[in-house]
N, C-alpha and C. Protein backbone atom coordinates (compact mmCIF):
# COMPACT_ATOMS: atom_id res chain seq x y z
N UNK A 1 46.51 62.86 86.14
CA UNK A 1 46.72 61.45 86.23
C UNK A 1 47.88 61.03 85.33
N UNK A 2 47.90 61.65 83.77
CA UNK A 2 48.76 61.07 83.09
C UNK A 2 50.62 61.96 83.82
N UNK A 3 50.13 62.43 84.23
CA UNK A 3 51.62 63.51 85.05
C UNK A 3 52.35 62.94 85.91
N UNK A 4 51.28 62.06 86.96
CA UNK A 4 51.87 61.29 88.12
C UNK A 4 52.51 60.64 87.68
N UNK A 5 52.23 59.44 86.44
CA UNK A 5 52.02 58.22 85.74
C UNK A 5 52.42 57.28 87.30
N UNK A 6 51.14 57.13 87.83
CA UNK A 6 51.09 56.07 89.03
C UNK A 6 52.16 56.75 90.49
N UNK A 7 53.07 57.98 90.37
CA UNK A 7 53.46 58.17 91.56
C UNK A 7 52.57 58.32 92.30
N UNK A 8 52.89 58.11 93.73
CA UNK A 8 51.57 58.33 95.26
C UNK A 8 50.47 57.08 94.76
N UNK A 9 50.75 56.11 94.31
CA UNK A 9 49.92 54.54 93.80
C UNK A 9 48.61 55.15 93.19
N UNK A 10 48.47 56.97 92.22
CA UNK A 10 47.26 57.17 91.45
C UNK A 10 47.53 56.22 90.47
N UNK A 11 46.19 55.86 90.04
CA UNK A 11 46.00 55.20 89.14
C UNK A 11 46.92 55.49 87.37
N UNK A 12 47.16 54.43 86.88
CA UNK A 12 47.28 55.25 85.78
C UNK A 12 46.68 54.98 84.76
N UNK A 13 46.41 56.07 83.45
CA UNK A 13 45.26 56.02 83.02
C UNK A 13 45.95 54.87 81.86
N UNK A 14 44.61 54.07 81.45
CA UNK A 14 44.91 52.63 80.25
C UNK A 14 44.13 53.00 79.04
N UNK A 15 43.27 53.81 78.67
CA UNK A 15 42.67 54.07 77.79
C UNK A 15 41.41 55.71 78.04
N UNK A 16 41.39 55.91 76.91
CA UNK A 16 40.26 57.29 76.94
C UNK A 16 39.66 56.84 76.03
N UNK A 17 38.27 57.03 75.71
CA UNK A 17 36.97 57.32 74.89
C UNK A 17 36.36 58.55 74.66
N UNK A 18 36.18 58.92 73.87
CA UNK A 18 35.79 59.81 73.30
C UNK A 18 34.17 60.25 73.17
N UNK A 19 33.05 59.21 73.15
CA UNK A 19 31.84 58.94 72.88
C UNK A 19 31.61 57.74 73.23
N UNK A 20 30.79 57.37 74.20
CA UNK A 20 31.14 58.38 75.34
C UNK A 20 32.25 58.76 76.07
N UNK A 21 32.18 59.57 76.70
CA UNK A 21 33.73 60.21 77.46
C UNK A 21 33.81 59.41 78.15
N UNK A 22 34.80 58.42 78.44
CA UNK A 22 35.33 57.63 79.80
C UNK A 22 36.92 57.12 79.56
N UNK A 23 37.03 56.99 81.36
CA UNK A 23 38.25 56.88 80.95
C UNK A 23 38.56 55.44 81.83
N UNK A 24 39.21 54.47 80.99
CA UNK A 24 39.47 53.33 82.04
C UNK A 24 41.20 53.54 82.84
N UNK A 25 40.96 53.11 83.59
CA UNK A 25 42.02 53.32 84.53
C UNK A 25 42.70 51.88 85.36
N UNK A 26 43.62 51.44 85.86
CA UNK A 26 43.91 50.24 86.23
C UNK A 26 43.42 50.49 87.77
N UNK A 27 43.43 49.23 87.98
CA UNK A 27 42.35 49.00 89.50
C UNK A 27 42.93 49.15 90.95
N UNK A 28 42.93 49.97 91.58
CA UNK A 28 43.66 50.33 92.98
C UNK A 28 43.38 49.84 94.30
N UNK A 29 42.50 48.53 94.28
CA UNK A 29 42.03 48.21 95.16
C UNK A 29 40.76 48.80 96.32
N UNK A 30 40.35 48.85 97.26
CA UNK A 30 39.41 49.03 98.16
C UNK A 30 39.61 50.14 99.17
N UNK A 31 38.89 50.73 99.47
CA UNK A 31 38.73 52.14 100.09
C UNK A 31 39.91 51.70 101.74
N UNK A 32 40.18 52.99 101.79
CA UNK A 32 40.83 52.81 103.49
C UNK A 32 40.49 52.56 104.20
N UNK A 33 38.42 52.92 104.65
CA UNK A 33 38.20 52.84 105.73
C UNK A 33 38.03 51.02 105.71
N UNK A 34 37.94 50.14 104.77
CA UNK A 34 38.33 49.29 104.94
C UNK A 34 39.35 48.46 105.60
N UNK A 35 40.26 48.91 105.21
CA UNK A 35 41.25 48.80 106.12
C UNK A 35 41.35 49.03 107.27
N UNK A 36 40.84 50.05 108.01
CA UNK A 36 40.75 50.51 109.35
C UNK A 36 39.76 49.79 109.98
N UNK A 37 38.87 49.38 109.55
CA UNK A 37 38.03 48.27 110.08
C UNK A 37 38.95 47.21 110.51
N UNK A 38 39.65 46.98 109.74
CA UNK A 38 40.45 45.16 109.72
C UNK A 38 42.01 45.44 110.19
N UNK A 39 42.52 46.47 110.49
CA UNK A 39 44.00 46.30 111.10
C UNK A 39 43.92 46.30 112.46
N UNK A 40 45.18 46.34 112.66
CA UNK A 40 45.37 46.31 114.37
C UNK A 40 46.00 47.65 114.14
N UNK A 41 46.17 48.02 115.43
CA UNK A 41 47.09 49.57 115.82
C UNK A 41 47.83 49.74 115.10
N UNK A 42 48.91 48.42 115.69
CA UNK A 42 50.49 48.74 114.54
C UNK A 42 50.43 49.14 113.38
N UNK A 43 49.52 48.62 112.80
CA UNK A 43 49.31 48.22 110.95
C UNK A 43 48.59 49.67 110.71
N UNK A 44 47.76 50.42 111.78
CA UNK A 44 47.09 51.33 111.44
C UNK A 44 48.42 52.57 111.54
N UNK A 45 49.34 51.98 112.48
CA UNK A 45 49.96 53.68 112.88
C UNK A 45 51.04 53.55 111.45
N UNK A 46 51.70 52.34 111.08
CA UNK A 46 52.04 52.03 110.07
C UNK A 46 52.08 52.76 108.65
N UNK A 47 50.39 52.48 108.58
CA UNK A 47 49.45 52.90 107.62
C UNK A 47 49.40 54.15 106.95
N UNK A 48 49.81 55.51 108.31
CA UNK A 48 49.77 56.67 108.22
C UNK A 48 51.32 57.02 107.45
N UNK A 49 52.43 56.24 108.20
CA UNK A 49 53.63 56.65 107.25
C UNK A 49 53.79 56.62 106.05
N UNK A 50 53.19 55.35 105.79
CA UNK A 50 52.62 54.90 104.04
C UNK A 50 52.09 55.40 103.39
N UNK A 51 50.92 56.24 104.19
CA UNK A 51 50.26 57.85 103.35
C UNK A 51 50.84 58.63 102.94
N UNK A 52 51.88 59.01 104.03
CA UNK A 52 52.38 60.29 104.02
C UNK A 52 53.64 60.14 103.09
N UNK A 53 54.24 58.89 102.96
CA UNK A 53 55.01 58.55 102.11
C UNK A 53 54.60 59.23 100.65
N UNK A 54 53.30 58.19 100.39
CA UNK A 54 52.87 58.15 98.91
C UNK A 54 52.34 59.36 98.20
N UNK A 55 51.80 60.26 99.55
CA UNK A 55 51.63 61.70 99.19
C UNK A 55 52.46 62.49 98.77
N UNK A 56 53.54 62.29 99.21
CA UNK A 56 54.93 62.72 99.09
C UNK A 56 55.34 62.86 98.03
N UNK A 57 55.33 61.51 97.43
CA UNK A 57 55.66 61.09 95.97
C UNK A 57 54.78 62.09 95.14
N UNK A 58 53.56 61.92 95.18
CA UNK A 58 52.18 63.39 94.72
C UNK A 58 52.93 64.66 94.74
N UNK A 59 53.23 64.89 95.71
CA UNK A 59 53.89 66.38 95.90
C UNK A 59 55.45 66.96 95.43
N UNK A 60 55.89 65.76 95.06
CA UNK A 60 57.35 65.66 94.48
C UNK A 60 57.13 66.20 93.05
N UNK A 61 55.74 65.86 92.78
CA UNK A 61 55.50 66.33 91.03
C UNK A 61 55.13 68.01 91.11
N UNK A 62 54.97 68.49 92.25
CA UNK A 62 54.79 69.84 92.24
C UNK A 62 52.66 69.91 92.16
N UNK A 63 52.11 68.64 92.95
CA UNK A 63 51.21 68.50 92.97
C UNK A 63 50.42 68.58 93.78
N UNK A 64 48.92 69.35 94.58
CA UNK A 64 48.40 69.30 95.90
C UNK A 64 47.29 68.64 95.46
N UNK A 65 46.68 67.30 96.25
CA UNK A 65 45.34 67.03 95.84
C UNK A 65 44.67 67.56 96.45
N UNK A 66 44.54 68.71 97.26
CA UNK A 66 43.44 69.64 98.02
C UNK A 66 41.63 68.64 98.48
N UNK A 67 41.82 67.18 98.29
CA UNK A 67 40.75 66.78 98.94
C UNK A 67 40.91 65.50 99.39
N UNK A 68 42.11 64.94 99.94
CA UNK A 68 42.65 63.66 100.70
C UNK A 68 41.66 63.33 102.00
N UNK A 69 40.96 62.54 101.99
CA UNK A 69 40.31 62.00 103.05
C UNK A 69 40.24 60.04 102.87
N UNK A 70 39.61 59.62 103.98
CA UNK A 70 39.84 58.35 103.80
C UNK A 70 39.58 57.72 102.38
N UNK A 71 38.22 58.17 102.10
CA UNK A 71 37.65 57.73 100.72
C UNK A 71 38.11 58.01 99.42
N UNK A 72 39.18 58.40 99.62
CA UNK A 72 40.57 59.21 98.48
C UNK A 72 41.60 58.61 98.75
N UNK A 73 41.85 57.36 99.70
CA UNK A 73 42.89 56.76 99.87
C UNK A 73 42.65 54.75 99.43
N UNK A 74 42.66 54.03 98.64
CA UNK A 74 42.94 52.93 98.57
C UNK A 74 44.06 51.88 99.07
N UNK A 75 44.19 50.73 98.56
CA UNK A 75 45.09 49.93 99.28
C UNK A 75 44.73 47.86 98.59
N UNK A 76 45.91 47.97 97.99
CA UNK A 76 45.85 46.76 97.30
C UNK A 76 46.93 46.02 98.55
N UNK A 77 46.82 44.26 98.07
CA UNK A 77 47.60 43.72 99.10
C UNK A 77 46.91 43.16 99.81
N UNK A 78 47.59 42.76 101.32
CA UNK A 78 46.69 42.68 102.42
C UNK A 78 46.57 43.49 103.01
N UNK A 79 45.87 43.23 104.46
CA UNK A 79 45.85 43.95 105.67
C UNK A 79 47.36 44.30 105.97
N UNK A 80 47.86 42.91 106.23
CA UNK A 80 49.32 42.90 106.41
C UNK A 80 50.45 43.86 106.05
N UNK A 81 50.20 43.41 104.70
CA UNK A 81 51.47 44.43 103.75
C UNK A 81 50.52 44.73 102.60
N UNK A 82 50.33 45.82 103.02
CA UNK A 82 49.13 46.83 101.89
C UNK A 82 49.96 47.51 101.53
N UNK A 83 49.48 47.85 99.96
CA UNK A 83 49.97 49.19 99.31
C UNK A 83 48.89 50.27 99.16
N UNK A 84 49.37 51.40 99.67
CA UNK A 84 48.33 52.46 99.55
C UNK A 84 48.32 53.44 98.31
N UNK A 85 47.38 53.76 97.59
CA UNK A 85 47.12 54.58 96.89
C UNK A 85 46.60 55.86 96.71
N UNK A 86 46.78 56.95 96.32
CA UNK A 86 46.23 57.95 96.54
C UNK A 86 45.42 58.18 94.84
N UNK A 87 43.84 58.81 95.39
CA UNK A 87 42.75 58.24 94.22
C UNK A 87 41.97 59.68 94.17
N UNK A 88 41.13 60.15 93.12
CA UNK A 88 40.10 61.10 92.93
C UNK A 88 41.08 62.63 92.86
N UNK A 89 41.08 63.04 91.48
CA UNK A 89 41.87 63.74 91.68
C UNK A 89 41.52 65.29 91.21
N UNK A 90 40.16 64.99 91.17
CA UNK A 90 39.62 66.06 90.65
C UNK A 90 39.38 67.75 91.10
N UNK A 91 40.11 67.72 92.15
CA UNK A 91 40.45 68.75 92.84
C UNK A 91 41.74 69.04 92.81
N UNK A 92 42.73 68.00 92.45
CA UNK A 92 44.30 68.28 92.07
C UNK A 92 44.90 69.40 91.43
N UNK A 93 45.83 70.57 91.52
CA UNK A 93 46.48 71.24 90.97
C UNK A 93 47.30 71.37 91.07
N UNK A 94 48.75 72.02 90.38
CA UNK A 94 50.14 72.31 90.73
C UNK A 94 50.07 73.69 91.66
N UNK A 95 51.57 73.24 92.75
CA UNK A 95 51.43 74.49 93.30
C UNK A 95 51.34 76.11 92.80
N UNK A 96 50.50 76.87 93.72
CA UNK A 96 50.32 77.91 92.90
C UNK A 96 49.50 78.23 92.64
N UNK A 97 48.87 77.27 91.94
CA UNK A 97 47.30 77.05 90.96
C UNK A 97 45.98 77.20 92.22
N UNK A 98 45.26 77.95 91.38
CA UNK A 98 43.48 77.74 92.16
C UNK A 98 43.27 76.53 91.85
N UNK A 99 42.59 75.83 92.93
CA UNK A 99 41.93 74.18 92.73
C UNK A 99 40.92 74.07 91.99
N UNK A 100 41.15 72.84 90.96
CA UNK A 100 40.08 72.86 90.10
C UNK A 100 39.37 73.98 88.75
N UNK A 101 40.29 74.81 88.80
CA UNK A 101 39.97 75.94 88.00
C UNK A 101 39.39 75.81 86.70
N UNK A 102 40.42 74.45 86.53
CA UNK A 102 40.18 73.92 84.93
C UNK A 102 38.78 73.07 85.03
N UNK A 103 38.86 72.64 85.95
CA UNK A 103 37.80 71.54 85.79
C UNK A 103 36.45 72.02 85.99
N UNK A 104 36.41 72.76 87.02
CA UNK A 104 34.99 73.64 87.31
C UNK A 104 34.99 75.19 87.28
N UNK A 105 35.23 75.72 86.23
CA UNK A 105 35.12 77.77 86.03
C UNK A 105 34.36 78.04 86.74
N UNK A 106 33.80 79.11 87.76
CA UNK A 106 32.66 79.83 87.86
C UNK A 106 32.25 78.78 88.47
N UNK A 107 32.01 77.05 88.52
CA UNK A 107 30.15 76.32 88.63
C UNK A 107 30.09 76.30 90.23
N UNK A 108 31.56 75.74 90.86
CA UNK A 108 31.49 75.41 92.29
C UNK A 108 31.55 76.95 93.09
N UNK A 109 31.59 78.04 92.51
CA UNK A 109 31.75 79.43 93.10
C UNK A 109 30.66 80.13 92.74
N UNK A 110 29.92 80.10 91.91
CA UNK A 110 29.13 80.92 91.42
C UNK A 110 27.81 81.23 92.68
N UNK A 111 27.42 82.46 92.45
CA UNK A 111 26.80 82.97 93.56
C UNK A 111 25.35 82.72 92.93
N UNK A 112 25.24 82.43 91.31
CA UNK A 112 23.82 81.90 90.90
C UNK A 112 23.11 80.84 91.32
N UNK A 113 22.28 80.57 90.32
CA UNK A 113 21.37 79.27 91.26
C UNK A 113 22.22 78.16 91.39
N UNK A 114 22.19 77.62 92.45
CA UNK A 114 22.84 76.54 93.04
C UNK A 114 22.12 74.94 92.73
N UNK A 115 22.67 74.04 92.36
CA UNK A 115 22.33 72.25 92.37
C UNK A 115 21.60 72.08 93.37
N UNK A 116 19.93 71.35 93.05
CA UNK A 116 19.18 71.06 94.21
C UNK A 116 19.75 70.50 95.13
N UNK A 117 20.54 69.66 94.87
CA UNK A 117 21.20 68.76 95.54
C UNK A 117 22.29 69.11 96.64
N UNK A 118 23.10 70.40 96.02
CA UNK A 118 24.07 71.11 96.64
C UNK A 118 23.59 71.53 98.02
N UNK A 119 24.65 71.40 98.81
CA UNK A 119 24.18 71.56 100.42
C UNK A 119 24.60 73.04 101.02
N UNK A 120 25.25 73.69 99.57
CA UNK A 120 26.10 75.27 99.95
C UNK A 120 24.19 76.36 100.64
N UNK A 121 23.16 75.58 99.90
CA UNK A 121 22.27 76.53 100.08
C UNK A 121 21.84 77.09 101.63
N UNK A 122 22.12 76.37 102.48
CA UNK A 122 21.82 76.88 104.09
C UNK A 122 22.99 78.13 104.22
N UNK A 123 23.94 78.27 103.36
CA UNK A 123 25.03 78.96 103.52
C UNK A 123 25.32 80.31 102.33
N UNK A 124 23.56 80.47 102.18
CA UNK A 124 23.72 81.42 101.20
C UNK A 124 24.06 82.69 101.93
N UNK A 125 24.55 84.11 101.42
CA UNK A 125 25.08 84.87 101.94
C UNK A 125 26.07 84.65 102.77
N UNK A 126 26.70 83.67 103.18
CA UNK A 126 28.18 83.87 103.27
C UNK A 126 29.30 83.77 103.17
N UNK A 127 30.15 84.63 103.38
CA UNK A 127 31.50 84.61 102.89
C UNK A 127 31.83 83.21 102.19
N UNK A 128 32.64 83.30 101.22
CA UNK A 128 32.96 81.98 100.51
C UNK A 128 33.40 80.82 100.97
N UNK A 129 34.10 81.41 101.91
CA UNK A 129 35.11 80.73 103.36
C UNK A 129 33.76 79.63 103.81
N UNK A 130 33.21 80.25 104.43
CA UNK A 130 31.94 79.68 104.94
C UNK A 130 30.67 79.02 104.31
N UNK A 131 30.93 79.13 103.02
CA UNK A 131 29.91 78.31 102.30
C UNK A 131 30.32 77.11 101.44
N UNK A 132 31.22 76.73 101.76
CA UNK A 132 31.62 75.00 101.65
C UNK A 132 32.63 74.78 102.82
N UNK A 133 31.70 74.33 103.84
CA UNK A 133 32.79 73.77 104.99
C UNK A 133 33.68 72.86 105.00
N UNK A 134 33.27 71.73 104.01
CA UNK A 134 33.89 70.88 103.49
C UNK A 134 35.20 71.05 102.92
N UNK A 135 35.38 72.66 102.44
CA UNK A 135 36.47 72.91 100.98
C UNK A 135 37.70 73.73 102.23
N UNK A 136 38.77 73.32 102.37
CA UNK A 136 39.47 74.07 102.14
C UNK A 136 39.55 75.64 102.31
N UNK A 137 39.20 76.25 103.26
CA UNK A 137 39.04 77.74 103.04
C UNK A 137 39.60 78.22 101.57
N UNK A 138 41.04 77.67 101.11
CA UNK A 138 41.58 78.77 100.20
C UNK A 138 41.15 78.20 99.03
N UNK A 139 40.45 76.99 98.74
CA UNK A 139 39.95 76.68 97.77
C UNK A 139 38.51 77.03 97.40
N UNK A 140 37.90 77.44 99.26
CA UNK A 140 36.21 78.03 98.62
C UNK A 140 36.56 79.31 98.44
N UNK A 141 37.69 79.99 98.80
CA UNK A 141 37.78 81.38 98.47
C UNK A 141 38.70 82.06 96.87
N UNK A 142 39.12 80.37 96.19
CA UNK A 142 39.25 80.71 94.84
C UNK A 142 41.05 81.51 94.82
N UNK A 143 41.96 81.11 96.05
CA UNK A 143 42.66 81.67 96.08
C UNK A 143 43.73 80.26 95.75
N UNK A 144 45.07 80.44 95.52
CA UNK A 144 46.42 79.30 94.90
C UNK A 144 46.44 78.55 96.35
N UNK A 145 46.82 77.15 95.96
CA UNK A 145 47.43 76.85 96.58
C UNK A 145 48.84 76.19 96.64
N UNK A 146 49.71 76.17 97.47
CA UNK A 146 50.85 75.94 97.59
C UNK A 146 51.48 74.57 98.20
N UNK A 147 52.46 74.06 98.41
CA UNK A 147 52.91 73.13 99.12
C UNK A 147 53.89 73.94 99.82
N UNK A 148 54.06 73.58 100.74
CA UNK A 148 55.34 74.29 101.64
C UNK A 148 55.99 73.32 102.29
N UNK A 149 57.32 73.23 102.37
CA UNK A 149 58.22 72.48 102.44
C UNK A 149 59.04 72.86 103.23
C-alpha cells in the first residue's frame, strides 16, 4: 500500500497502530457491483477501460494483485463520472514473487489441519492446483508470479 502511494486509486495508508494493530486508510468509496447495478451499458463498457487503466498504473510499480474481482474494485464519484479504485491487497506481490508469501508462510498451503471454516476440505488429497479453485493455479501451487507485457 505504502509503494503504490494511491497509484491504481489503492488506498493510501493515513496512520498505523500498533496495539491494537490497525491501520486507517482514506476512504475509496463503494464496491463495483454497485455500480453495475446502477449504470447503463455505455458507463459499464466504459467502466472496464477505467479498470484496466488503473490496474495498469498497479502494474507500472512492478505489482500483480493476483485477486481482482468485483469486490476488489471500488469507485468514488458518480455513476456518471466515477473513479475507480483498486482495493484488498493482501494477495499483492512484485513480479516474480510467490503470492502472499510474506503474509501467509506455510498457513494457506499447508497440508495440516485445515480452518473449520476453510472450504479447501472437500479437496483434500488434491493436487494444490485443485484445492483452492478460487486461487489462481500458480498461486495454489506456490509458484512466482509475473506480469507479462
Amino acid at each position: 500500500m505504502l509503494e503504490l502511494n494511491g497509484a491504481g486509486g489503492v488506498p493510501r495508508l493515513r496512520a498505523v497502530c500498533a496495539a491494537p494493530p490497525a491501520l486507517l486508510q482514506e476512504y475509496v468509496g463503494i464496491t463495483y457491483d454497485n455500480f453495475l447495478r446502477n449504470c447503463s451499458v455505455e458507463n459499464f463498457l466504459n467502466s472496464l477501460t477505467s479498470i484496466c487503466e488503473r490496474l495498469q498504473e498497479v502494474h507500472a510499480k512492478d505489482i500483480v494483485h493476483n485477486d481482482l474481482k468485483f469486490n476488489n474494485i471500488t469507485y468514488t464519484g458518480t455513476i456518471i463520472e466515477p473513479v475507480f479504485h483498486i482495493i484488498d491487497l493482501g494477495w499483492a506481490c512484485h513480479s516474480g514473487q510467490v503470492a502472499a508469501e510474506q503474509v501467509f508462510p506455510d498457513s494457506v498451503y499447508s497440508d495440516e489441519e485445515e480452518d473449520e471454516d476453510d472450504l479447501s476440505d472437500e479437496y483434500e488429497g488434491a493436487a494444490s492446483d485443485d484445492r483452492f479453485p478460487w486461487m489462481a493455479p500458480e498461486n495454489g501451487a506456490r509458484r512466482p508470479v509475473f506480469l507479462l507485457w
